[in-house]
Protein backbone atom coordinates (compact mmCIF):
# COMPACT_ATOMS: atom_id res chain seq x y z
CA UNK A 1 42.77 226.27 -38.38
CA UNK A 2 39.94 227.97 -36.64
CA UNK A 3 41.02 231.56 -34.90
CA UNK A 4 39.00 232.14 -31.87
CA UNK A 5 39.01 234.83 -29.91
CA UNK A 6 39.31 234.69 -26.13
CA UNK A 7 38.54 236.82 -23.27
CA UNK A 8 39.19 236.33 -19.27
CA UNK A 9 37.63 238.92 -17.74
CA UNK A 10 38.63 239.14 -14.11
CA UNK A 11 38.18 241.71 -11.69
CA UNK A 12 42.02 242.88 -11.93
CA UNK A 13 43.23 242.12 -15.21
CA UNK A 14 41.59 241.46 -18.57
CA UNK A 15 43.23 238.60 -20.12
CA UNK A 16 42.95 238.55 -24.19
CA UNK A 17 44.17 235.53 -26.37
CA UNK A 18 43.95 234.31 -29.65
CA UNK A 19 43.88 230.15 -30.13
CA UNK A 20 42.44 227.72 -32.02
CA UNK A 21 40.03 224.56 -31.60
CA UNK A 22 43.00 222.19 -29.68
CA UNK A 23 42.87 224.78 -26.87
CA UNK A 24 46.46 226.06 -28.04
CA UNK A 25 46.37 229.49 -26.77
CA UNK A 26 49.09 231.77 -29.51
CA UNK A 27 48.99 235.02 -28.45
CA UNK A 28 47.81 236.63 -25.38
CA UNK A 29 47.77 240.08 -23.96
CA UNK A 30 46.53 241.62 -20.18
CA UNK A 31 45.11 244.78 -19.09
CA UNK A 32 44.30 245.91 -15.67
CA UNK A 33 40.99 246.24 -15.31
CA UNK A 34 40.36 250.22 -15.32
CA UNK A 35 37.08 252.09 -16.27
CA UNK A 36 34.91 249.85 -18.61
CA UNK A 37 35.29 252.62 -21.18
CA UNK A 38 39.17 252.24 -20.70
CA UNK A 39 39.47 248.68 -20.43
CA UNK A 40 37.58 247.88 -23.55
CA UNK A 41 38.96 250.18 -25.61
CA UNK A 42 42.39 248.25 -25.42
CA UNK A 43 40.43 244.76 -25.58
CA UNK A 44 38.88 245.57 -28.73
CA UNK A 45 42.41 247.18 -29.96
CA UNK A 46 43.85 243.75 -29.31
CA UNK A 47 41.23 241.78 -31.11
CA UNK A 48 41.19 244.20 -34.21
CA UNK A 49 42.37 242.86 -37.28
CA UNK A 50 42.98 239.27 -36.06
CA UNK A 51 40.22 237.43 -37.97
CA UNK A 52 38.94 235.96 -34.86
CA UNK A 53 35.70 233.91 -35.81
CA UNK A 54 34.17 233.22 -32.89
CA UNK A 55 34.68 234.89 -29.28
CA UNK A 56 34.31 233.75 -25.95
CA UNK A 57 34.12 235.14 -22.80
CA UNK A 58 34.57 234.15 -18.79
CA UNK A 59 33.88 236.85 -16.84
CA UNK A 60 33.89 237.59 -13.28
CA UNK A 61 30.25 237.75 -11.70
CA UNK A 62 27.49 237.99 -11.06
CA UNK A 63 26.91 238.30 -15.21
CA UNK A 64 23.64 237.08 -16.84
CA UNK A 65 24.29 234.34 -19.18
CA UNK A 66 20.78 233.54 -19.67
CA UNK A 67 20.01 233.91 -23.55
CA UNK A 68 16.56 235.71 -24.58
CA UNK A 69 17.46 237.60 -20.64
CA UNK A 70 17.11 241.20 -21.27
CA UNK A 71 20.17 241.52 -19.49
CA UNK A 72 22.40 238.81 -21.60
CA UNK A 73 26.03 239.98 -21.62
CA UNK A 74 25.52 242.08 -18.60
CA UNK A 75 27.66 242.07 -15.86
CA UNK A 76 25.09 242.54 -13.27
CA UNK A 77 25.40 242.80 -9.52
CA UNK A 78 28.97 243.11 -9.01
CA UNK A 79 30.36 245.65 -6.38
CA UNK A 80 33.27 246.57 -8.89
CA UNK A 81 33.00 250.36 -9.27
CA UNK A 82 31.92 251.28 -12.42
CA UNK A 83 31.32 247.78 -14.13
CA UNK A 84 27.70 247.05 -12.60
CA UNK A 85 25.05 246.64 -15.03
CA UNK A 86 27.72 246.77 -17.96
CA UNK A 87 26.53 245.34 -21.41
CA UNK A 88 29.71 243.46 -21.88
CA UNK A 89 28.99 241.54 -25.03
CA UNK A 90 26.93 244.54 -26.66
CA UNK A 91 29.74 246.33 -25.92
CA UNK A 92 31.66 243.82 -27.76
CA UNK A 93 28.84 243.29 -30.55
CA UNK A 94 29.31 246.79 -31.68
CA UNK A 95 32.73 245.94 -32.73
CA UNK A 96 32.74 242.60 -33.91
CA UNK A 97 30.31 240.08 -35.85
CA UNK A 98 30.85 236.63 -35.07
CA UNK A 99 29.43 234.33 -32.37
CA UNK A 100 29.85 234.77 -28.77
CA UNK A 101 30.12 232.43 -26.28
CA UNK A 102 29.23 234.35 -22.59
CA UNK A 103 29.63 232.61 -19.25
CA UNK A 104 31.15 233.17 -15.77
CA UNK A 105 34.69 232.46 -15.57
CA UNK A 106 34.95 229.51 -13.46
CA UNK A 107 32.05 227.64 -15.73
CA UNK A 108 34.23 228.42 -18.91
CA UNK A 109 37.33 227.20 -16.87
CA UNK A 110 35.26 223.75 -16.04
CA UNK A 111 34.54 223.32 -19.91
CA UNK A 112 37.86 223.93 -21.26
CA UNK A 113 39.18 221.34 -18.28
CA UNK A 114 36.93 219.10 -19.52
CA UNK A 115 37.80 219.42 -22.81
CA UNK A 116 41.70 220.02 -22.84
CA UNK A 117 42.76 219.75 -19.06
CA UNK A 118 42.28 217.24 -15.71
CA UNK A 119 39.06 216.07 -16.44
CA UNK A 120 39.13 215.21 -20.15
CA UNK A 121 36.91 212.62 -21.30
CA UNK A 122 34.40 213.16 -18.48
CA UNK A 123 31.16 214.79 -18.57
CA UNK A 124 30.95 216.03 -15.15
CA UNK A 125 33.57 218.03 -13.19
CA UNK A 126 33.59 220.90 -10.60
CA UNK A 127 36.58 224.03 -11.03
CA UNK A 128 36.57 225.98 -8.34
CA UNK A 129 39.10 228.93 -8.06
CA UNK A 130 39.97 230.11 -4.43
CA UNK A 131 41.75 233.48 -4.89
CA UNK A 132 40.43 237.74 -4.25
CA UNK A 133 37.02 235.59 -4.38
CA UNK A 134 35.75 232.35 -4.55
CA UNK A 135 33.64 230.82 -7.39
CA UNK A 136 33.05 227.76 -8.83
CA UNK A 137 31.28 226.38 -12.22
CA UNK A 138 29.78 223.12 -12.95
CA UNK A 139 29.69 220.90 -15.96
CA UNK A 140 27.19 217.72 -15.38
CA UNK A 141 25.81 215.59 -18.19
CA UNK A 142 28.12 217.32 -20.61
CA UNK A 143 26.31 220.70 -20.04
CA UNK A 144 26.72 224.00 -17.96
CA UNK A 145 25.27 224.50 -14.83
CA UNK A 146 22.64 227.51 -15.39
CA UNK A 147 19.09 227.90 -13.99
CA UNK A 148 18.12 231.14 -12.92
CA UNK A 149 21.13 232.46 -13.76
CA UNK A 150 24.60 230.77 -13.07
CA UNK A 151 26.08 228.88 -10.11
CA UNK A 152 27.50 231.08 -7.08
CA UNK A 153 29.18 228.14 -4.73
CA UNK A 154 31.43 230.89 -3.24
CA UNK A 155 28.69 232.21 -1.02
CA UNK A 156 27.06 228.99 0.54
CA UNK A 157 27.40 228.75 4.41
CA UNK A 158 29.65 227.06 6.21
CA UNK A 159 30.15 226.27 10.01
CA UNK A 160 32.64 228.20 11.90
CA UNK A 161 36.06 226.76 12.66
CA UNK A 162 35.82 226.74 16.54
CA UNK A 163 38.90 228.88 17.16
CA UNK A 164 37.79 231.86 14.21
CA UNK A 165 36.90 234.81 15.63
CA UNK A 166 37.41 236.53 12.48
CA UNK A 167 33.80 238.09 10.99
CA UNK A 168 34.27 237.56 6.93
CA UNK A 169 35.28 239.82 4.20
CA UNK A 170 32.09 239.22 1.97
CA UNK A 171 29.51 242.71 1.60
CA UNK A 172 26.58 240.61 1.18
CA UNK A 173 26.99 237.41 3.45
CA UNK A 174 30.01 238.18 5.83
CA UNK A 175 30.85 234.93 7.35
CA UNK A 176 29.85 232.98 3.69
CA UNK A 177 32.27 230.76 2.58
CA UNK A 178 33.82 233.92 0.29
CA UNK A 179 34.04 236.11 2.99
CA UNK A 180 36.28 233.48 5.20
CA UNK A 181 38.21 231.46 3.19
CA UNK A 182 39.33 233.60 -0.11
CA UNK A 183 42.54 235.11 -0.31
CA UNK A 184 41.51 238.87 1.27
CA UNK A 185 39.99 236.89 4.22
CA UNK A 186 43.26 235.45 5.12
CA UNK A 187 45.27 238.57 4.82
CA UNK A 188 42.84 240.46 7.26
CA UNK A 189 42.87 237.68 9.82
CA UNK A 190 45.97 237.03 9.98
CA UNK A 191 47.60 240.14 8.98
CA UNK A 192 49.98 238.89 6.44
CA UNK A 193 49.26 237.82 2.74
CA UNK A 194 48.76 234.36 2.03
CA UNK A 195 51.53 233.49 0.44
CA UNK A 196 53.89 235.24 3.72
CA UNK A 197 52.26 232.38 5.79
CA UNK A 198 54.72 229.15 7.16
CA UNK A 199 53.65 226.00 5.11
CA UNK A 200 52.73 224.93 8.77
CA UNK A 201 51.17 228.00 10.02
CA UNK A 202 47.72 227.35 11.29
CA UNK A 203 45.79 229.08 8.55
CA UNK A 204 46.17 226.42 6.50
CA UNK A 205 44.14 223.83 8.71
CA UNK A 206 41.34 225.92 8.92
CA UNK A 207 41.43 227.24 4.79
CA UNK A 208 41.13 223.36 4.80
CA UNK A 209 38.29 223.20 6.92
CA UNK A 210 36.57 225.68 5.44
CA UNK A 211 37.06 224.25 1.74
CA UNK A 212 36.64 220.98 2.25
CA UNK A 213 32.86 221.48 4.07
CA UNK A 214 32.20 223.23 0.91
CA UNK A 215 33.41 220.21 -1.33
CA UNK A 216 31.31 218.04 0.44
CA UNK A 217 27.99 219.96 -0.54
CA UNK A 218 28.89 219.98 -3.91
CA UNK A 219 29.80 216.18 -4.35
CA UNK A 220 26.72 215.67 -2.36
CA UNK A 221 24.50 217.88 -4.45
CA UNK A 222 26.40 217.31 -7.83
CA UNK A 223 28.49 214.31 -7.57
CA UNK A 224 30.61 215.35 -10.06
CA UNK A 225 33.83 212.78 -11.54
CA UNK A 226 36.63 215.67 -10.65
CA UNK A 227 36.91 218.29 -9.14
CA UNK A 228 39.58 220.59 -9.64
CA UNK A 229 40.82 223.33 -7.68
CA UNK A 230 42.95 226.39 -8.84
CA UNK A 231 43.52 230.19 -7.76
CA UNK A 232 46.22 231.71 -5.81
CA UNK A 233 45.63 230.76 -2.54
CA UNK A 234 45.96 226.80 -4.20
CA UNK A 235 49.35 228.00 -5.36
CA UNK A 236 50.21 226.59 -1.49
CA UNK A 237 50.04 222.89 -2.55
CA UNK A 238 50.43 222.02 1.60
CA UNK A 239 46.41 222.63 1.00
CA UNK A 240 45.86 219.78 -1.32
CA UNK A 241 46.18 216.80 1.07
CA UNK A 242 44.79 218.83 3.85
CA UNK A 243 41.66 219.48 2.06
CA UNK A 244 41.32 215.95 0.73
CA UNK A 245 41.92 214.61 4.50
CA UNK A 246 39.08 216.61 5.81
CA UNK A 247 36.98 216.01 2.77
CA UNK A 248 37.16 212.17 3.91
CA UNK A 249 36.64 212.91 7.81
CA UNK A 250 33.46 214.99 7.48
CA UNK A 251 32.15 211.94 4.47
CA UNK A 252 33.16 209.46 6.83
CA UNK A 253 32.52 206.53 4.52
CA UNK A 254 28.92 207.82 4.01
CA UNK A 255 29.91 207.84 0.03
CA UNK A 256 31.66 204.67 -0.87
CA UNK A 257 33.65 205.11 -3.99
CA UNK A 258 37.22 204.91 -4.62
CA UNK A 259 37.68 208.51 -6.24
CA UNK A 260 36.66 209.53 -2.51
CA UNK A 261 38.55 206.58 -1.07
CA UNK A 262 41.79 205.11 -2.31
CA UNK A 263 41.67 207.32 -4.88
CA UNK A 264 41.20 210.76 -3.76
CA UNK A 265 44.41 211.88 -4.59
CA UNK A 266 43.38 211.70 -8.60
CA UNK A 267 40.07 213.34 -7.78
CA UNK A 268 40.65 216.64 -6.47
CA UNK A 269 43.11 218.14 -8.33
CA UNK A 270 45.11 221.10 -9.88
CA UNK A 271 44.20 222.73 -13.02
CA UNK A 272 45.55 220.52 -16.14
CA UNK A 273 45.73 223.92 -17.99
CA UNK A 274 47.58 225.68 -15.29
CA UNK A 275 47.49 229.20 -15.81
CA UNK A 276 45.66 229.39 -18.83
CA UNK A 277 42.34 227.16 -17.28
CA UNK A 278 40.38 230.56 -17.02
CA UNK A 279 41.96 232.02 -20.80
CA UNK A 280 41.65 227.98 -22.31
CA UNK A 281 38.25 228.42 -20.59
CA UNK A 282 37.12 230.94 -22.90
CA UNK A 283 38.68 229.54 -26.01
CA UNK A 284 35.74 226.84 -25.36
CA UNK A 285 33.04 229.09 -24.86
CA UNK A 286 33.86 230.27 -28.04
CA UNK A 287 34.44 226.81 -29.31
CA UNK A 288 31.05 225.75 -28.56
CA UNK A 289 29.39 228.65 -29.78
CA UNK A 290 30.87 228.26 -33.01
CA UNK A 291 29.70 224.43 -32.85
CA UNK A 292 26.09 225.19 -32.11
C-alpha cells in the first residue's frame, strides 16, 4: 500500500488524513485554522512519523499553483489575517521530503471526484462548493484547469434577482456571485443562518437563481460531463431540483443533450465522496504527484 499524506486546508479548519491510492481515507485529524505559525505546527505534528510518501494539498485561495512561479505554494491574496503571502508548501518542505501535490481545494475536490466519486470514468467535470465562499475547480481533457494561475468561478457576475436589494458580502466585487449567493450572504440578508430558513422560504428560489446563471457560463464555456455541487449551503437538497429547473429555463433548449434534458437529474449532482470530496481531493493531488 502506498501512504499518502493529505491536507484540506480551509479557511476554518485544517483537515489532515492519511490514505492510500483507492482514495480510502484511514485516519484523519482537524484543526481550526489559527495563526499560520500555530496551525502548522499541529499539521506537521500529525504527519510526523507516519511514513507518508507523497503529500497533497487543497487549499483555500487565491494560492499560486503555478510550478517554476516564484510564489509556488503561496497562499497569495487571501483576506485571511495573517495567512497572505504564506509559503505553505515551503513551510511544509522544511519538514518533510517527498512529493507534493499543491492546488486549490475545489480543483483537488474535482480530481478525486473524478477519480473515486460522481464523475468516475469521465475526463471532464465541474465541483463547485457553495458554503463561507464560493469556488469551483475544473478538470477538462483529463487535466486541471490552470492558466495564469487557477480558476476563480466564485467571483463572475451575475444579474440581479429583481426583488434583491441586498448589496453582496464579497471585499473585492460586492454584488459577484460570492458576495450574493454563499452562505454569509444569506445570513446577512435574511437575518437568519441558512440552515434556520423554511425548505420553502423564498431564499431558496433566488440561491437558485443565482447558481444556476452561474452553471450556465460554465457549461457554456467548459461543457463539462458533470457537474457536481457540494458545501453547506447544498446540505438543503430543496436546492437541487430548483437549480436544475432554472438551469433548463435560462438554456431554453439552446444546448440539446440529454444530460441537460431528460437527464439532468444525473448531471448535476452531490459529491460521491460526501464529506471527504475536499480531504479525498487531496489524497489525489498527492496521488498524481507521486505518478508523475
Amino acid at each position: 500500500m502506498t501512504v499518502l499524506g493529505a491536507i484540506e486546508a480551509g479557511g476554518t479548519k485544517f483537515v489532515c488524513g492519511i490514505g492510500n491510492e483507492q482514495g480510502e481515507v484511514l485516519e484523519r485529524a482537524s484543526f481550526p485554522t489559527a495563526t499560520p505559525a500555530e496551525t502548522m505546527e499541529n499539521v506537521i505534528s500529525f504527519f510526523e512519523g507516519k511514513g507518508i510518501e507523497a503529500l497533497g494539498v487543497g487549499s483555500f485561495g487565491p494560492i499560486d499553483p503555478i510550478e517554476g512561479s516564484d510564489t509556488y505554494g503561496y497562499i497569495t491574496t487571501t483576506p485571511k489575517p495573517h495567512w497572505g503571502n504564506y509559503n505553505l508548501i515551503g513551510k511544509l518542505k522544511e519538514h518533510f521530503d517527498v512529493p507534493m501535490g499543491f492546488d486549490t481545494d475545489v480543483n483537488g475536490a474535482a480530481l478525486g471526484e473524478s477519480i473515486w466519486g460522481a464523475a468516475k470514468g469521465l475526463d471532464s467535470c465541474l465541483y463547485i462548493t457553495i458554503g463561507t465562499g464560493i469556488g469551483a475547480g475544473a478538470l477538462v481533457g483529463g487535466k486541471l484547469i490552470h492558466g495564469l494561475s487557477h480558476p476563480e468561478m466564485g467571483h463572475i457576475l451575475v444579474r440581479r434577482h429583481p426583488e434583491d436589494t441586498y448589496e453582496g458580502t464579497c471585499p473585492y466585487h460586492g454584488d459577484c456571485l460570492e458576495g450574493l449567493a454563499a452562505g454569509p450572504s444569506l445570513e446577512k440578508r435574511w437575518k437568519v443562518k441558512g440552515h434556520e430558513l423554511s425548505v420553502d422560504h423564498p431564499a431558496w428560489e433566488m440561491e437558485a437563481y443565482y447558481l444556476a446563471q452561474a452553471l450556465m457560463s460554465y457549461v457554456l464555456i467548459l461543457s463539462p460531463q458533470k457537474i457536481i455541487m457540494g458545501g453547506g449551503v447544498m446540505k438543503q437538497e430543496q436546492l437541487f431540483p430548483l437549480v436544475r429547473s432554472k438551469l433548463q429555463e435560462l438554456l431554453n433548449g439552446y444546448v440539446q443533450h440529454p444530460s441537460l434534458t431528460t437527464d439532468i437529474d444525473q448531471y448535476i449532482v452531490s459529491p460521491g465522496l460526501g464529506d471527504n470530496a475536499g480531504l479525498c481531493g487531496a489524497l489525489a493531488l498527492a496521488k498524481e504527484k507521486l505518478s508523475r
